[in-house]
Protein backbone atom coordinates (compact mmCIF):
# COMPACT_ATOMS: atom_id res chain seq x y z
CA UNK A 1 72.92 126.70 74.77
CA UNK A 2 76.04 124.53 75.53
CA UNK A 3 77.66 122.72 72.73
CA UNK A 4 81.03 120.57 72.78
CA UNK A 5 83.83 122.41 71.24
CA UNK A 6 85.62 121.29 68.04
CA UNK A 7 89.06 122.55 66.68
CA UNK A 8 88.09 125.30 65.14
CA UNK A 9 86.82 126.42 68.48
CA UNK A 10 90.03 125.46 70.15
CA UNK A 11 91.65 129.11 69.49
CA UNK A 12 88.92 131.43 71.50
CA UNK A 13 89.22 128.44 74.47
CA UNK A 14 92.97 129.22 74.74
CA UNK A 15 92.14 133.11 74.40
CA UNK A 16 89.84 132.86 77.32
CA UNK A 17 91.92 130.62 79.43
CA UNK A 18 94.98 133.60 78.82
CA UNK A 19 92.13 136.04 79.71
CA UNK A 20 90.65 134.41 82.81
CA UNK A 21 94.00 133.11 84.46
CA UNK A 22 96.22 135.91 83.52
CA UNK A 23 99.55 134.27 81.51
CA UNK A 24 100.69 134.11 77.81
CA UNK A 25 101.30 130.98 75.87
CA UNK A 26 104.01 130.96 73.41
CA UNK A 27 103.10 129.40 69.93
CA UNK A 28 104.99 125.97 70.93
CA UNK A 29 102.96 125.94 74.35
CA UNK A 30 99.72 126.86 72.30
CA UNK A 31 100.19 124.07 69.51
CA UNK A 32 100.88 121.75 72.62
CA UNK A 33 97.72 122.66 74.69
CA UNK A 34 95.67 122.13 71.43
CA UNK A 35 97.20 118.78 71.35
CA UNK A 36 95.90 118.53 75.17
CA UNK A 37 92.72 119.67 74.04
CA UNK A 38 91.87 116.40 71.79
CA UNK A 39 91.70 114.12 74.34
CA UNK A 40 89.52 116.71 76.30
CA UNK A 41 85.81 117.29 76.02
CA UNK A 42 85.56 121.11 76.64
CA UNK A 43 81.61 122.20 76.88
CA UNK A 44 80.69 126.15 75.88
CA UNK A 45 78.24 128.74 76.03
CA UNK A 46 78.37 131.27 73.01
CA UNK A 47 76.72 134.39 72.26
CA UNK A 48 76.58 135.17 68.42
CA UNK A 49 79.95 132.72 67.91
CA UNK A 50 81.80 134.24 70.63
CA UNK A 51 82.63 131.63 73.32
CA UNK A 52 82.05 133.87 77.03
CA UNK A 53 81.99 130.66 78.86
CA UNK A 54 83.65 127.12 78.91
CA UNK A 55 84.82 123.85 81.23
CA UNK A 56 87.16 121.26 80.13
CA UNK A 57 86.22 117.68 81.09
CA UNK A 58 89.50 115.41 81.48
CA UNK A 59 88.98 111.53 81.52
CA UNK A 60 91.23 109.81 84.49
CA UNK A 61 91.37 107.11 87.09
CA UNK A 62 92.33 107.18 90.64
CA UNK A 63 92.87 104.71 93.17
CA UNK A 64 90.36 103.91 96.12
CA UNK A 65 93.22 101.33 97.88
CA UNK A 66 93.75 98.72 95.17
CA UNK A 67 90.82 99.27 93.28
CA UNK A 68 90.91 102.05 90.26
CA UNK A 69 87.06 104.12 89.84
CA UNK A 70 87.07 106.09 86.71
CA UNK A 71 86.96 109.92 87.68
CA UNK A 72 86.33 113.07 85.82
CA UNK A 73 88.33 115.80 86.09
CA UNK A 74 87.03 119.22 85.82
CA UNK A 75 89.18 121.96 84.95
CA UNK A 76 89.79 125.55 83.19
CA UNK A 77 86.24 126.99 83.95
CA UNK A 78 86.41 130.52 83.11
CA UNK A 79 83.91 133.24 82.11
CA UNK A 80 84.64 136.93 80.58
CA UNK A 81 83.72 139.52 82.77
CA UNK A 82 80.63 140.69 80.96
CA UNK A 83 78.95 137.58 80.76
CA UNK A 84 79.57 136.87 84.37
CA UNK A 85 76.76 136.44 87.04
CA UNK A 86 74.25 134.91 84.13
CA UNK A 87 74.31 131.76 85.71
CA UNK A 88 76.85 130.03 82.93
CA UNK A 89 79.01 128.01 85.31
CA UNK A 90 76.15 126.39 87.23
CA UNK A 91 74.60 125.61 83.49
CA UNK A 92 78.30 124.04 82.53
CA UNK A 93 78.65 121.91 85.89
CA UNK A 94 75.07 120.83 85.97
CA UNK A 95 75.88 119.43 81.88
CA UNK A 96 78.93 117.99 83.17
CA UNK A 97 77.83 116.10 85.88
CA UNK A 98 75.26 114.56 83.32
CA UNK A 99 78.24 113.92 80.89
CA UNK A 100 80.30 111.99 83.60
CA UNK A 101 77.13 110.30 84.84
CA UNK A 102 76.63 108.71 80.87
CA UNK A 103 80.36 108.29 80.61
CA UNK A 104 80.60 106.07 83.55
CA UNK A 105 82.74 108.44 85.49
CA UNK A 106 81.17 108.28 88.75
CA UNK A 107 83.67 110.29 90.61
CA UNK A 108 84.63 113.94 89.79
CA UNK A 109 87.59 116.37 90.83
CA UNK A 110 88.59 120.03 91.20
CA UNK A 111 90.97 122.42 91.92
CA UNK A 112 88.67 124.84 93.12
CA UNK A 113 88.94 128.97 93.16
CA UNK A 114 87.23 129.67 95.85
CA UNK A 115 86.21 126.20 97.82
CA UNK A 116 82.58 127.84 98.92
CA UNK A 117 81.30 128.28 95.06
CA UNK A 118 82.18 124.70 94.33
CA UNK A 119 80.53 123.38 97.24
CA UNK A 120 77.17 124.77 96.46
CA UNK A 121 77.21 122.30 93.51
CA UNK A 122 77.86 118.90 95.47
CA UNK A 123 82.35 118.94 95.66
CA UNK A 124 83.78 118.95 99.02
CA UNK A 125 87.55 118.98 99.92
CA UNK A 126 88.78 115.86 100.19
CA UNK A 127 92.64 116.13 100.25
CA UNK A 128 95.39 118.30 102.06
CA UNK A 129 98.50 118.35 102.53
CA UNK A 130 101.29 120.02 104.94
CA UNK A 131 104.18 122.37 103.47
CA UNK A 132 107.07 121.99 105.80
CA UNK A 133 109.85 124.97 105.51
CA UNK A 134 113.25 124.42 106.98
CA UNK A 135 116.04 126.96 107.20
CA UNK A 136 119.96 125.80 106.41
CA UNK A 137 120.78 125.88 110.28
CA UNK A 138 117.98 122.71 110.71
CA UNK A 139 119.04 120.87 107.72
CA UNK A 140 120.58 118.06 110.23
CA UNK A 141 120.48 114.67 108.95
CA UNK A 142 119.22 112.09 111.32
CA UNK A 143 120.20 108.35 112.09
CA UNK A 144 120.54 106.82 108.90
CA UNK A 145 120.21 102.72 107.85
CA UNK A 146 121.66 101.07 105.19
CA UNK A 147 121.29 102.01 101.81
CA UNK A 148 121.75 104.07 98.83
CA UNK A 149 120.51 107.71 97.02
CA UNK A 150 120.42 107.79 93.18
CA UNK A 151 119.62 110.24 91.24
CA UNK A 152 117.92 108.87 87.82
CA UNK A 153 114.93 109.11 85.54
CA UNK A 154 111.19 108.12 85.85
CA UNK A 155 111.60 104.07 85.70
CA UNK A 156 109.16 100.94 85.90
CA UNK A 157 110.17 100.68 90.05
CA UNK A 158 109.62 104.12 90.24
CA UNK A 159 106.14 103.77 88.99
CA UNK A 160 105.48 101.03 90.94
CA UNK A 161 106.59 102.92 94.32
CA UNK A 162 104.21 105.89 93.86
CA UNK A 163 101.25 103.07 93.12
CA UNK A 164 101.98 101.06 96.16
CA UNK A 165 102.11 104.44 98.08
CA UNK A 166 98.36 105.21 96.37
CA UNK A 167 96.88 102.28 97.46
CA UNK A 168 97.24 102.76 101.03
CA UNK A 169 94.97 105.43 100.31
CA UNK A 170 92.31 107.08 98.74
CA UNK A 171 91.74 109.48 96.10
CA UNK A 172 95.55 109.44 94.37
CA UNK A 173 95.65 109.94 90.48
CA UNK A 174 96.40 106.75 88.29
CA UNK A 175 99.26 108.31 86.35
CA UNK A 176 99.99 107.14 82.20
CA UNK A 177 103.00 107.37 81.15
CA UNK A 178 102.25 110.59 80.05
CA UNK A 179 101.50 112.03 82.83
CA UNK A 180 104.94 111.01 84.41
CA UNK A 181 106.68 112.10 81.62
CA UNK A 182 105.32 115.96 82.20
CA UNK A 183 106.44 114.92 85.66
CA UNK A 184 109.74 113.60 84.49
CA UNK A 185 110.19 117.03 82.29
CA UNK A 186 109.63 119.17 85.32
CA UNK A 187 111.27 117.81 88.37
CA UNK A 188 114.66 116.04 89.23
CA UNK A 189 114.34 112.37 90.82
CA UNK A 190 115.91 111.05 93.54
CA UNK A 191 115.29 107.35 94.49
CA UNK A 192 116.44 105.40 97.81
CA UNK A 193 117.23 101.92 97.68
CA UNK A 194 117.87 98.93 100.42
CA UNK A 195 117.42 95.85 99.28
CA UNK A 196 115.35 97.63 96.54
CA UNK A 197 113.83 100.94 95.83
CA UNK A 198 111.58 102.13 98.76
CA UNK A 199 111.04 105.72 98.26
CA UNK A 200 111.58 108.71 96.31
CA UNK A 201 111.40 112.87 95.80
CA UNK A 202 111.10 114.71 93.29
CA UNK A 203 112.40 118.39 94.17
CA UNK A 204 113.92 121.28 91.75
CA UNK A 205 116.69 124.00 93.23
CA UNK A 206 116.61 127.03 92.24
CA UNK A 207 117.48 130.72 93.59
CA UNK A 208 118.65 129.23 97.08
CA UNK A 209 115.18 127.18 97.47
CA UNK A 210 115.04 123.45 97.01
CA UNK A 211 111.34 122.35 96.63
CA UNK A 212 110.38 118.85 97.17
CA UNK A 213 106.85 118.99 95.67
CA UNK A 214 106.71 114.31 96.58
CA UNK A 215 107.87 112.98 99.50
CA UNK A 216 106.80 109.38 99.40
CA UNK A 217 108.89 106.65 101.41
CA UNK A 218 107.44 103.03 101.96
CA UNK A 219 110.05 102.09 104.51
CA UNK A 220 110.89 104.17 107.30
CA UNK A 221 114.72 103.93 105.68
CA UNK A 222 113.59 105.60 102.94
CA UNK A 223 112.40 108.71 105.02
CA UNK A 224 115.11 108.89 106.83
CA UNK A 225 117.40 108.30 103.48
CA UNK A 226 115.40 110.46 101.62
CA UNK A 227 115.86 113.63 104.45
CA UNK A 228 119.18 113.22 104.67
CA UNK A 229 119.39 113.28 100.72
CA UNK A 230 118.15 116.56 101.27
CA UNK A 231 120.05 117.67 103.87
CA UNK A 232 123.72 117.52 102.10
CA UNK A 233 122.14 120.27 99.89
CA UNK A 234 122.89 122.54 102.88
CA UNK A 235 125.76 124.37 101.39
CA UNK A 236 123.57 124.93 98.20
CA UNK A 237 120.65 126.61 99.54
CA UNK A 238 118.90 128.46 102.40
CA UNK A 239 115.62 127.39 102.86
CA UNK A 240 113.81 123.23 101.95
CA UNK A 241 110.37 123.66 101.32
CA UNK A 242 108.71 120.01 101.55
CA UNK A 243 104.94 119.24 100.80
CA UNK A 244 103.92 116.31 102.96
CA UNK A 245 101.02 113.84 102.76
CA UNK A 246 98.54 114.54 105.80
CA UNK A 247 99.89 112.10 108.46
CA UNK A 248 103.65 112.08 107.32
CA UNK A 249 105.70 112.06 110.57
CA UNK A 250 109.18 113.29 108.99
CA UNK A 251 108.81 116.67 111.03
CA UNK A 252 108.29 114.47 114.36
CA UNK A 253 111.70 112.85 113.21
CA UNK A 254 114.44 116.16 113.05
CA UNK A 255 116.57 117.23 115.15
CA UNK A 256 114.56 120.60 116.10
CA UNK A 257 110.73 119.51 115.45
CA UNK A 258 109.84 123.16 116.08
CA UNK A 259 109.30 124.61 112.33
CA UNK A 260 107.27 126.34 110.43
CA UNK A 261 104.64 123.72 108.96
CA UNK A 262 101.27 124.81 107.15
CA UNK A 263 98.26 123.05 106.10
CA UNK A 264 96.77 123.42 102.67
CA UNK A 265 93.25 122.39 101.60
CA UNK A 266 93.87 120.81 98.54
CA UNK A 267 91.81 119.56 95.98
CA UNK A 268 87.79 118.50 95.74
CA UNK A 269 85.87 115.68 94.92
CA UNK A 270 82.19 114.76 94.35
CA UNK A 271 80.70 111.43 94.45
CA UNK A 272 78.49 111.67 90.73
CA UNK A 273 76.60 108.42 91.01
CA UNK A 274 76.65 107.04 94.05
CA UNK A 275 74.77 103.61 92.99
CA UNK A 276 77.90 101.97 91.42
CA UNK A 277 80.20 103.76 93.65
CA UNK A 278 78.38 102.50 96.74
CA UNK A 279 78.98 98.86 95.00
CA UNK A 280 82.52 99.40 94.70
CA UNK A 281 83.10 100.75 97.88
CA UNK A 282 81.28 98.21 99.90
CA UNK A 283 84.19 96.00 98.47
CA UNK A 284 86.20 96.68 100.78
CA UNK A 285 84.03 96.69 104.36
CA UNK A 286 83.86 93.64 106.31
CA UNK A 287 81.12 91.99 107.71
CA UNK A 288 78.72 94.69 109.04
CA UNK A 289 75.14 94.93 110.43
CA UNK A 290 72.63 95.74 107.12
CA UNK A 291 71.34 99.43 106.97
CA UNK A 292 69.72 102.24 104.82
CA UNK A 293 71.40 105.15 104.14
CA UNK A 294 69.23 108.07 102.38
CA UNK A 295 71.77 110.51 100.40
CA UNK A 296 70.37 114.12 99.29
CA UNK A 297 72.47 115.64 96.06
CA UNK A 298 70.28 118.75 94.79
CA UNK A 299 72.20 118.85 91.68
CA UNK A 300 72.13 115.04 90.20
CA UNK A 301 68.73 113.70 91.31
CA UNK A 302 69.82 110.49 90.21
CA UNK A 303 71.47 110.09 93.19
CA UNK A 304 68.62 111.43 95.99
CA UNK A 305 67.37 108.53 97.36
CA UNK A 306 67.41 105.84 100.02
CA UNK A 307 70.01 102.71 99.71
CA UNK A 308 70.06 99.52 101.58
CA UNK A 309 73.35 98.47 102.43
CA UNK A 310 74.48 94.97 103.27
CA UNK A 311 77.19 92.46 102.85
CA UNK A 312 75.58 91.50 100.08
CA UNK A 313 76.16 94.83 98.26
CA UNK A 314 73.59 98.03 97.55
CA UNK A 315 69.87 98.22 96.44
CA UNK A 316 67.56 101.22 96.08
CA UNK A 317 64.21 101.10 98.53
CA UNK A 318 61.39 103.13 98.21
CA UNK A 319 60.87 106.03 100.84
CA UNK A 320 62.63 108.82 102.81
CA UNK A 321 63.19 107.12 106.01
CA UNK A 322 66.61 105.77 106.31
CA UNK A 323 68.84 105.06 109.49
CA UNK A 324 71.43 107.65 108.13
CA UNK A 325 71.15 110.60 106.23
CA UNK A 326 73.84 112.89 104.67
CA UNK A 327 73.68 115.20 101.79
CA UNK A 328 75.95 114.32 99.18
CA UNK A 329 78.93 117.08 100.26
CA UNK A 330 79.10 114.97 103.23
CA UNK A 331 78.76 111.76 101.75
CA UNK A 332 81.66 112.39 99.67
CA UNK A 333 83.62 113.82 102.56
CA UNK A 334 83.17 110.31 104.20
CA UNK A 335 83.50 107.84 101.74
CA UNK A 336 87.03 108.99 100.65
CA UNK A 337 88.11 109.57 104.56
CA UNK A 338 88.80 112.92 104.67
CA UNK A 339 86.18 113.21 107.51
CA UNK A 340 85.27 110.46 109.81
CA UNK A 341 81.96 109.65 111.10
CA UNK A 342 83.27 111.17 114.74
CA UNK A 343 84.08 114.56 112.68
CA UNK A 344 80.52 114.35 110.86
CA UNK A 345 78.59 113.71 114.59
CA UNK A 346 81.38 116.92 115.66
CA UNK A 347 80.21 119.12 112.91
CA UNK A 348 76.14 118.20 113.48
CA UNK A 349 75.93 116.43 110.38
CA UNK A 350 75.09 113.20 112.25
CA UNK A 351 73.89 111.94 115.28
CA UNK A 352 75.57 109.78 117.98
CA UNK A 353 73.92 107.13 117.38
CA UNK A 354 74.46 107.03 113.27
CA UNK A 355 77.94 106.88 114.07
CA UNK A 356 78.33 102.92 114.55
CA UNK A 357 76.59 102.30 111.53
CA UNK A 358 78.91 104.60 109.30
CA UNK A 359 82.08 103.39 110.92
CA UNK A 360 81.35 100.12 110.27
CA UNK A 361 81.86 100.15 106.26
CA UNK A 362 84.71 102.83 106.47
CA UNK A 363 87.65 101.85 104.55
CA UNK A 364 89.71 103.72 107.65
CA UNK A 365 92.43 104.70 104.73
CA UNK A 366 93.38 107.94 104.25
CA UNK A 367 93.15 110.40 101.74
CA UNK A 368 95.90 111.92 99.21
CA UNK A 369 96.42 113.68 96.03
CA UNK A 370 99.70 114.65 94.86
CA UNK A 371 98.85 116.07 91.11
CA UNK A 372 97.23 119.12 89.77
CA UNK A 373 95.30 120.21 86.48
């Protein structure tokens, strides 16, 4: 039986998590996750008061373009050992997606283990992003244009930069101001400014490594500010390690193109009701021909069924024929942009001729996440 877990249940949660992902909390980092935990709804399976399974449900927003859509986030799923294989994480995700369904949440997120388990269940990846690692002989700075570096704290333009950057695509986190403050407490800043701020990094140093975990210019200035930023650093360290947005062109721009660069699959998302996301999303198509698309989701039945869509928004009809069908893996896949309806017709899930109809409500924006929990 899964039950919500209260604070006096909060101790074995942060015993399992030690147990499951192998580190040690000090008592300051303990008293803080517990703090963590309160705005968290963590669901549990027990067996005679001992918790052997659990999955923390965290409330957030992220941007489609402009427009926010609540999202779940799903996080710290662990099981000991001897409980595993009894079916306990299926039981927690299928209670979850019921729980974001009734809280209005009707997208969902991961940061999966192992990206096959999580697909079984309805997620698909949705986001990557490129690491690109330069050695101190290629740190050459390239053709700059006027304007300035400073190096500063987390501030109002700052904000605003990283949300103009989100809504040019989809899928990016809408961050409080707690979140950038864990941001803030982690990673130095570096902002470029013209005739105002157009881009930033945030980067540590350390050992002979500088790591820019963001990279996010507006104005081609600001990439080329922002690079050479990190190229005076060459007499500090050896080697830049930059993670990229999929699409960013900076390693087109140096000097010697030919470096190492590596794609990541990221993070994973699942449509959870696609009624009111459909409505959203339709927001944003232009005028298109009216269709029905039937979507299959094995897991939240609320969802299997055929929709109408129009310029006048989304209804439900009665019946399994539909022009397109997907299942909701590659529904998901679609709507956010990580595949296209070309790459769906590529990979079988769709014929040639279902391809029109799909491409004509795609938002054609691309996808990005730059956060993790």
């Amino acid at each position: 039986m899964i039950r919500t877990l209260e604070d006096r249940d909060y101790s074995q949660s942060l015993q399992l998590s030690e147990y499951a992902f192998q580190y040690k909390l000090s008592e300051e980092e303990r008293e803080q996750r517990r703090e963590q935990m309160r705005d968290q709804k963590i669901f549990g399976i027990f067996h005679d008061d001992h918790l052997a399974a659990k999955l923390h449900l965290m409330p957030f927003q992220t941007w489609f373009g402009e427009r926010m859509i609540p999202m779940g986030g799903v996080a710290g799923v662990a099981t000991y050992p001897e409980y595993r294989r009894n079916g306990y994480v299926r039981e927690l995700l299928l209670h979850t997606l019921e729980e974001m369904k009734g809280s209005g949440q009707i997208i969902s997120m991961l940061h999966p283990f192992y990206i096959d388990f999580y697909r079984k269940f309805g997620w698909e990846l949705f986001a990557s992003y490129r690491q690109m690692t330069v050695g101190q002989k290629d740190l050459s700075p390239i053709p700059p244009t006027m304007g300035t570096i400073r190096r500063g704290r987390v501030t109002k333009e700052l904000k605003e930069i990283y949300d103009r950057y989100a809504q040019k695509h989809n899928g990016m986190l809408v961050r409080t101001d707690a979140w950038w403050k864990k941001k803030e407490e982690r990673w130095s800043i570096a902002t470029y400014h013209a005739s105002e701020m157009e881009g930033y990094i945030l980067y540590t140093i350390s050992e002979g490594t500088m790591t820019v975990d963001e990279f996010l210019p507006l104005t081609s200035g600001a990439r080329r500010g922002l690079w050479n930023f990190i190229c005076q650093h060459d007499s500090m360290v050896e080697t830049v390690k930059v993670k990229l947005a999929e699409g960013e062109v900076l390693p087109l721009m140096l000097k010697n193109p030919r470096i190492k660069v590596e794609e990541y699959p990221y993070f994973m998302a699942r449509v959870v009701d696609v009624e009111p996301f459909l409505a959203t999303y339709l927001l944003d198509a232009g005028r298109f021909e009216a269709f029905t698309l039937r979507v299959v989701d094995q897991y939240a039945p609320w969802n299997s069924t055929t929709y109408h869509l129009s310029v006048n928004g989304v209804e439900r009809r009665k019946g399994d024929h539909a022009d397109v069908e997907l299942d909701i893996r590659e529904f998901t896949a679609f709507a956010f942009g990580f595949l296209s309806a070309v790459d769906l017709a590529a990979m079988g899930h769709i014929g040639a001729g279902e391809v029109t109809m799909l491409e004509s409500i795609s938002t054609a924006r691309p996808t990005c996440f730059q956060d993790f929990f």
